[in-house]
N, C-alpha and C. Protein backbone atom coordinates (compact mmCIF):
# COMPACT_ATOMS: atom_id res chain seq x y z
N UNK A 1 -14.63 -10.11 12.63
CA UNK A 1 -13.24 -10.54 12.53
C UNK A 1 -12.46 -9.88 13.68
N UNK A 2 -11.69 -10.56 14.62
CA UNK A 2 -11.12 -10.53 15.24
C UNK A 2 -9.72 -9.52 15.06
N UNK A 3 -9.26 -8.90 15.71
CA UNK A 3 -8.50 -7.18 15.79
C UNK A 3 -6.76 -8.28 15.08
N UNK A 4 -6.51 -9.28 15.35
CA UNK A 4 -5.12 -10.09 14.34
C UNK A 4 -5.63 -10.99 13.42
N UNK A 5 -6.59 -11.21 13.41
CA UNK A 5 -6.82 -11.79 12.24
C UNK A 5 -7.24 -10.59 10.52
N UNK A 6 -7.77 -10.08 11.22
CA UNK A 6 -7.84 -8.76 10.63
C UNK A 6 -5.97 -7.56 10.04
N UNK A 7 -5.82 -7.59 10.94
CA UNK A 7 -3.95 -7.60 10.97
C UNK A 7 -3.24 -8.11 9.99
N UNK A 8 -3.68 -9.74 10.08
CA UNK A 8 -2.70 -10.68 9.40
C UNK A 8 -3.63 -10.94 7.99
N UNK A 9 -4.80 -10.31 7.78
CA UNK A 9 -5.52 -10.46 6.53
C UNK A 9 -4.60 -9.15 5.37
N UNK A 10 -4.76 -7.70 6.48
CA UNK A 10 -4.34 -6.58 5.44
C UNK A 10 -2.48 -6.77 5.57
N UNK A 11 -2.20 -7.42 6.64
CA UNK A 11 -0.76 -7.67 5.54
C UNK A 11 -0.37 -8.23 4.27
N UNK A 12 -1.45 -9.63 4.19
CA UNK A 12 -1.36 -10.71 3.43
C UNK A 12 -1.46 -9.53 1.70
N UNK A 13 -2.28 -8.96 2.28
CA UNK A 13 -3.11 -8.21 1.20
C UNK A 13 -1.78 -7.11 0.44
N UNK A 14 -1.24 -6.54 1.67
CA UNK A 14 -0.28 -5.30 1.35
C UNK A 14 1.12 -6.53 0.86
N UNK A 15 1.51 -7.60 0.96
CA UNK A 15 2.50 -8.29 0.47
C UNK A 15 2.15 -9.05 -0.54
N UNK A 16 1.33 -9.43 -0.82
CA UNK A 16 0.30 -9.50 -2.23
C UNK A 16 0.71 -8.35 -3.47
N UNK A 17 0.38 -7.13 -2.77
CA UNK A 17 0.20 -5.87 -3.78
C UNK A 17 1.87 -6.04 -4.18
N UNK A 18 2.82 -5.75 -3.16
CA UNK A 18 3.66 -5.94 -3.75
C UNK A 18 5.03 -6.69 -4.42
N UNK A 19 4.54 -7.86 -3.93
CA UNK A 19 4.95 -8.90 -4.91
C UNK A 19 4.05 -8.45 -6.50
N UNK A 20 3.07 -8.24 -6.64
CA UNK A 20 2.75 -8.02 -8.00
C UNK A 20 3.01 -6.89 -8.47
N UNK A 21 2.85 -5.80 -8.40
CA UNK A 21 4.05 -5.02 -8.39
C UNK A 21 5.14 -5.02 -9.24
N UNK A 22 5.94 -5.99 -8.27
CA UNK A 22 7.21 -6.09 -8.69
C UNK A 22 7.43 -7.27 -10.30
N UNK A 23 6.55 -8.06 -9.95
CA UNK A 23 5.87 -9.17 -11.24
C UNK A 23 5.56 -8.55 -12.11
N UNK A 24 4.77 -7.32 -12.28
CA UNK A 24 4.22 -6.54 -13.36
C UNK A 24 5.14 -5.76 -13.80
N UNK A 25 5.63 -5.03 -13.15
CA UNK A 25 6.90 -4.33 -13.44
C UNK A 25 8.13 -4.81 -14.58
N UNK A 26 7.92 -5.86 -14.06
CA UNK A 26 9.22 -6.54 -14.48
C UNK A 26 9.08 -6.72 -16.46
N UNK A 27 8.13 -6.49 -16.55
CA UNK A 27 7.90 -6.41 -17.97
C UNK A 27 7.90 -4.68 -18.75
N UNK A 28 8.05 -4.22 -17.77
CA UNK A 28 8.02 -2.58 -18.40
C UNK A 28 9.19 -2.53 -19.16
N UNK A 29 9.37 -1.17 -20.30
CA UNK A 29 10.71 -1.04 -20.83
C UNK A 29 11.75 -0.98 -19.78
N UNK A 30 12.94 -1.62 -20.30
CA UNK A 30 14.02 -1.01 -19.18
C UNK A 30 14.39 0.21 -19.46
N UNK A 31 14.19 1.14 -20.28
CA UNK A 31 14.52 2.68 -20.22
C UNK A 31 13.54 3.13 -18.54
N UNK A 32 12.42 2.69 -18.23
CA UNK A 32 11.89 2.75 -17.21
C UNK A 32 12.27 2.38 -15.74
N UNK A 33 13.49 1.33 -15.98
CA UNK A 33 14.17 0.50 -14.52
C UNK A 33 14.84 1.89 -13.89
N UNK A 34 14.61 2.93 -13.93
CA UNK A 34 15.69 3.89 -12.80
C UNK A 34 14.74 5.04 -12.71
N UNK A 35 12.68 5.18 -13.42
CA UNK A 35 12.33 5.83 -13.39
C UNK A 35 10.95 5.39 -12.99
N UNK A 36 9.87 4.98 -13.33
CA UNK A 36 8.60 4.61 -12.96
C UNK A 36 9.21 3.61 -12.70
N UNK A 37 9.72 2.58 -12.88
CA UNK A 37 9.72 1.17 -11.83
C UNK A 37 10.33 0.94 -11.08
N UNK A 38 11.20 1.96 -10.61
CA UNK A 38 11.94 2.24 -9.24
C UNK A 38 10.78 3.00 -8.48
N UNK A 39 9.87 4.00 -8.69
CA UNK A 39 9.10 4.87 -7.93
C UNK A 39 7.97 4.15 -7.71
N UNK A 40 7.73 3.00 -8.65
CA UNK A 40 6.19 2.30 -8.20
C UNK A 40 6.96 1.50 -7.07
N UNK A 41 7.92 0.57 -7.12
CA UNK A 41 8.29 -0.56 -6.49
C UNK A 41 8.99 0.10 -4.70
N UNK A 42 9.33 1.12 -4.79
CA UNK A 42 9.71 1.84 -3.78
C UNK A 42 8.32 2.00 -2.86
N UNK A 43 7.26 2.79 -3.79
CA UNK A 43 5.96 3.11 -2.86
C UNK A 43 5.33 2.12 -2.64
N UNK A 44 5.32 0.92 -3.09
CA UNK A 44 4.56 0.02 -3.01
C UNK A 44 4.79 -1.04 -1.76
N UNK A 45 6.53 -0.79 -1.94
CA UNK A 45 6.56 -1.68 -0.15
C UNK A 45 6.85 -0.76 0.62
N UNK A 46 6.85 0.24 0.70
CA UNK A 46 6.47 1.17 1.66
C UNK A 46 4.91 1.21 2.23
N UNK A 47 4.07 0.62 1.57
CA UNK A 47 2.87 0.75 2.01
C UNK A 47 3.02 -0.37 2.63
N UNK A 48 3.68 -1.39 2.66
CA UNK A 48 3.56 -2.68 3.77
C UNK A 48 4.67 -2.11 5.15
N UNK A 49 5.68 -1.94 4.65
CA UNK A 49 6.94 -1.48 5.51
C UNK A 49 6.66 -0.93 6.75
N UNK A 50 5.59 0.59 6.28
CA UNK A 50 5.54 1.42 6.90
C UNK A 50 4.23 1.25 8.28
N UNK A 51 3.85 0.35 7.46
CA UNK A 51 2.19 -0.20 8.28
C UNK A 51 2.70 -1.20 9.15
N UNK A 52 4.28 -1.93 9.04
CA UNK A 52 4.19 -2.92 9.80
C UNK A 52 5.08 -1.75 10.82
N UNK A 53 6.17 -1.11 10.51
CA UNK A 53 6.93 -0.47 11.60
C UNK A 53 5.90 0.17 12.45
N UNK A 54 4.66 0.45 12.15
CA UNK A 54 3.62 1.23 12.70
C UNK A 54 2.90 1.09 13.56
N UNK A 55 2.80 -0.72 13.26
CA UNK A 55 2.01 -1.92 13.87
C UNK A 55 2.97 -2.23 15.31
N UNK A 56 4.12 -2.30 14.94
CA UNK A 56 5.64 -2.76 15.90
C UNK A 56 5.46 -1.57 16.94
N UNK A 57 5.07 -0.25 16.69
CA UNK A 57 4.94 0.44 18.35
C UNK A 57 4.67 -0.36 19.43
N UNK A 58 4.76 -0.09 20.39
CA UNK A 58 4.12 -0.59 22.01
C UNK A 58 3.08 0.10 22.12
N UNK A 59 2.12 -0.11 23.04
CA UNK A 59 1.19 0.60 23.81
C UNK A 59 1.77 1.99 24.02
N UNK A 60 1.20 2.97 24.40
CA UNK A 60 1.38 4.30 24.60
C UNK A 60 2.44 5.07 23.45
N UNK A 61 1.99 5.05 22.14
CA UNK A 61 2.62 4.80 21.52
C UNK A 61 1.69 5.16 20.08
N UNK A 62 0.89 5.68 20.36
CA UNK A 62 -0.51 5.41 19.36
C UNK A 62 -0.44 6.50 18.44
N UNK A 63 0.11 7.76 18.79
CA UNK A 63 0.60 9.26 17.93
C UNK A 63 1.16 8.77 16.79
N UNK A 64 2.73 8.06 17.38
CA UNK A 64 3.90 7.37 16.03
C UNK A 64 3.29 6.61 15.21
N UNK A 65 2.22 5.34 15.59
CA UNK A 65 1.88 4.25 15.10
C UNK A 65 0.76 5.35 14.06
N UNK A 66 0.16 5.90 14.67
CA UNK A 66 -1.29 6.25 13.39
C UNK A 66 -0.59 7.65 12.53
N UNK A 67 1.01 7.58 12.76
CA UNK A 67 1.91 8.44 11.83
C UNK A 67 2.29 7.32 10.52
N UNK A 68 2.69 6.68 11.41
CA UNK A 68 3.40 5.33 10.30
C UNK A 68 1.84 4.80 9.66
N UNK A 69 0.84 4.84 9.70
CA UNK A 69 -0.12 4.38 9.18
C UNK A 69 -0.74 5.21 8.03
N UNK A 70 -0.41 6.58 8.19
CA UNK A 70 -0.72 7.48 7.23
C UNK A 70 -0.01 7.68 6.28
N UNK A 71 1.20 7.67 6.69
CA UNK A 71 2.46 7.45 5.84
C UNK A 71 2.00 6.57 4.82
N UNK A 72 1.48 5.10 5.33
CA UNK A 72 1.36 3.67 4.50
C UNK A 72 0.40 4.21 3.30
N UNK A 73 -0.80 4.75 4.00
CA UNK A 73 -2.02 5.21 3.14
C UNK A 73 -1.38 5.92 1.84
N UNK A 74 -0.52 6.85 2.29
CA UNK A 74 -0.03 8.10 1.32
C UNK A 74 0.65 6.81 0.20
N UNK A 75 1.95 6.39 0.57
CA UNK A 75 2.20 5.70 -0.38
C UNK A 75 1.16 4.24 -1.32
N UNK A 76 0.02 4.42 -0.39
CA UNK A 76 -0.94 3.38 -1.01
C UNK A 76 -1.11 3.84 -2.72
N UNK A 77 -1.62 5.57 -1.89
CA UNK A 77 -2.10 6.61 -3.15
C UNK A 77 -1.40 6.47 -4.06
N UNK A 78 0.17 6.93 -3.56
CA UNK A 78 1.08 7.70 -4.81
C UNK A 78 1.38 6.21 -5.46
N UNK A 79 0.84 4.79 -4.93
CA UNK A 79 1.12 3.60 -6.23
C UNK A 79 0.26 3.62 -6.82
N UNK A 80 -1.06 3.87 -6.29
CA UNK A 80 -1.98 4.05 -7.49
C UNK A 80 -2.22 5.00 -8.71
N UNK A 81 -1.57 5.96 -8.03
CA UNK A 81 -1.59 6.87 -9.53
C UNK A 81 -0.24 6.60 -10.15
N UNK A 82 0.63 6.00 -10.10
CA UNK A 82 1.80 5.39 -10.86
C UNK A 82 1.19 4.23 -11.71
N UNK A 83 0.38 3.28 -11.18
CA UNK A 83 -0.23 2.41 -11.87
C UNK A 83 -0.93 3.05 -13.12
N UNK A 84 -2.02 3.93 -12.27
CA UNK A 84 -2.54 4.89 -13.37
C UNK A 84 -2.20 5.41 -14.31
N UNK A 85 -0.89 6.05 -13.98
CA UNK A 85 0.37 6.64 -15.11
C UNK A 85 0.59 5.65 -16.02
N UNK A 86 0.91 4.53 -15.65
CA UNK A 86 1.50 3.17 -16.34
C UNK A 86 0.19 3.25 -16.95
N UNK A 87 -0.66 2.74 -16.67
CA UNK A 87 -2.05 2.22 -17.82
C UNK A 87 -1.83 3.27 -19.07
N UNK A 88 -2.12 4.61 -18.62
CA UNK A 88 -2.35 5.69 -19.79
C UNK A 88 -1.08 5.71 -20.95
N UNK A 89 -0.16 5.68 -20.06
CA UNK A 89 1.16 5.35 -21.41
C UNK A 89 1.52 4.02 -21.48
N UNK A 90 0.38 3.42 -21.37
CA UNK A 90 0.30 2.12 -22.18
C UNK A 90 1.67 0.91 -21.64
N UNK A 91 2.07 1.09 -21.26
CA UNK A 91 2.92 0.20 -19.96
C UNK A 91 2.10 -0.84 -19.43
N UNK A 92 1.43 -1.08 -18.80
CA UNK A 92 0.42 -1.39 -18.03
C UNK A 92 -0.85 -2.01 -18.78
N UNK A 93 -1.05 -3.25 -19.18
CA UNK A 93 -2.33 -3.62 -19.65
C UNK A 93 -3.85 -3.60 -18.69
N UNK A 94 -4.63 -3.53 -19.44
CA UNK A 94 -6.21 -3.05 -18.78
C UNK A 94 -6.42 -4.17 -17.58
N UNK A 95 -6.00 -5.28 -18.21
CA UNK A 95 -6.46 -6.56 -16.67
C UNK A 95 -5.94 -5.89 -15.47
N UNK A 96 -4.39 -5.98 -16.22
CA UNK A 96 -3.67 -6.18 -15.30
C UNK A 96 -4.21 -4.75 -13.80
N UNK A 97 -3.80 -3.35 -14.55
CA UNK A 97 -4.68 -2.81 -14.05
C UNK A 97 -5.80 -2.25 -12.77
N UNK A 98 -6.71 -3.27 -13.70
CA UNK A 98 -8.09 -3.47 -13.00
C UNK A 98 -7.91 -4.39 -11.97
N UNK A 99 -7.03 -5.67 -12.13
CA UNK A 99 -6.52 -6.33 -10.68
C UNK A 99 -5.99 -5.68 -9.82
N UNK A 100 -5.03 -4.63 -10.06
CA UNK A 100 -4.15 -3.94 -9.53
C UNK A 100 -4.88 -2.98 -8.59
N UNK A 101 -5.92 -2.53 -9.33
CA UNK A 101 -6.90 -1.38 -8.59
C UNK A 101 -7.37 -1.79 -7.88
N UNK A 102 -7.85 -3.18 -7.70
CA UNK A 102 -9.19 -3.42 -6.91
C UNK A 102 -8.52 -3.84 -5.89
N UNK A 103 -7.24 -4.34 -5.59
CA UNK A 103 -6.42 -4.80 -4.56
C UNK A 103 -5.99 -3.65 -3.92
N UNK A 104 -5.79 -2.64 -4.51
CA UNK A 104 -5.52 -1.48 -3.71
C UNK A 104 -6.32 -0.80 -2.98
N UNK A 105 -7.76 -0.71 -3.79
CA UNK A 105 -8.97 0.08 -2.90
C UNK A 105 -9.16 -1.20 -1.41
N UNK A 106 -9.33 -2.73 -1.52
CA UNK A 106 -8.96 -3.40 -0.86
C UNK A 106 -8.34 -3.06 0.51
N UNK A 107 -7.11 -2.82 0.05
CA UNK A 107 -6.32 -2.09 1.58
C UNK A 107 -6.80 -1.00 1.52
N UNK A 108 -6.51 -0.20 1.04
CA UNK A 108 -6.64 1.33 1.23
C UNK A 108 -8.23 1.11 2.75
N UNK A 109 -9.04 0.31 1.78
CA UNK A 109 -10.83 0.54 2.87
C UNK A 109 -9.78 -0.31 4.39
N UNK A 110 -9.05 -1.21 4.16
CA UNK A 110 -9.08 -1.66 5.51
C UNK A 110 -7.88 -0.99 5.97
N UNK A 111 -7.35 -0.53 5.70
CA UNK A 111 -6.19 0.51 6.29
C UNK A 111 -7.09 1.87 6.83
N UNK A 112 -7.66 2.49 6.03
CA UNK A 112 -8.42 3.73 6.50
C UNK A 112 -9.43 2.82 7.38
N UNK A 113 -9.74 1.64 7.79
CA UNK A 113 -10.22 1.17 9.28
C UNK A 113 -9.57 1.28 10.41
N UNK A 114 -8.64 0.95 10.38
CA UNK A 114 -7.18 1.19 11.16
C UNK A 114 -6.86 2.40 11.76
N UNK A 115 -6.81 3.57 10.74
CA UNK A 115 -6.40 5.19 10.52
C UNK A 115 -7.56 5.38 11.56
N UNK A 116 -8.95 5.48 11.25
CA UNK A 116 -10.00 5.61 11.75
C UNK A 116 -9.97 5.16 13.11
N UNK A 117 -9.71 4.35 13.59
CA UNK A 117 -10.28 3.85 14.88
C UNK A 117 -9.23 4.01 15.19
N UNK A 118 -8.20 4.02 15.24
CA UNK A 118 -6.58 4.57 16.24
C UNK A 118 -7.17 6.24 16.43
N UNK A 119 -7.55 6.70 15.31
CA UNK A 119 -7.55 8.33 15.38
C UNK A 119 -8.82 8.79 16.34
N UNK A 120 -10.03 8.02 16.26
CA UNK A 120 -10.97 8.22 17.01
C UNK A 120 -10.71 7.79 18.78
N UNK A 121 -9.52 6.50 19.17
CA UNK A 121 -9.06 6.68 20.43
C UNK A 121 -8.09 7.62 20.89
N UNK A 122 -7.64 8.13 19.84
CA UNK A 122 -6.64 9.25 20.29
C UNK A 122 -7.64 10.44 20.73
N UNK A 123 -8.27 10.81 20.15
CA UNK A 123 -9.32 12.05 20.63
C UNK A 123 -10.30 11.69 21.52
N UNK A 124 -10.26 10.63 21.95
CA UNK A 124 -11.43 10.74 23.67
C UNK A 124 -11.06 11.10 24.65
């Protein structure tokens, strides 16, 4: 796969995650709207946000960009263990979940491709 097609696959993927997200969410208690579903829905497009402002560098430029890319990763994490949170106090049904997870490890592997090979041209 080609270096934008590849690009335009893990966006599809990271605007995916959070459109659902925000779909799943939307069924939580509202005692939750100013506490877990403000902190999932915040990290969650931050993991697209931050990967695209990251992507938007220029050439010579590769330090900021594989900053903004780690950034993305971090907030990949901190939605998954919010999800996680949500499953255990029962918020969160098992499908739903298990869709939720597998879309995340999803990016997460092709984002840490990204992380990886920016970080390995920075050190030659």
């Amino acid at each position: 796969m080609d270096s934008k097609a590849f690009h335009d696959q893990l966006v599809k993927k990271m605007d995916e995650y959070a459109h659902l997200v925000y779909r799943i969410t939307k069924q939580f208690p509202h005692e939750e709207l100013y506490g877990i579903v403000s902190q999932i829905r915040r990290a969650s497009l931050s993991v697209v946000l931050n990967y695209l402002e990251g992507f938007a560098r220029g050439l010579g430029q590769d330090k900021v960009k594989l900053n903004f890319f780690k950034i993305s990763y971090g907030s990949l994490k901190e939605s998954k263990y919010l999800l996680f949170f949500s499953y255990k106090e029962n918020l969160l049904p098992e499908i739903d979940y298990n869709s939720m997870l597998g879309l995340a490890d999803e990016i997460g592997a092709m984002l840490w491709t990204k992380i990886s090979s920016l970080s390995n041209r920075l050190n030659k």
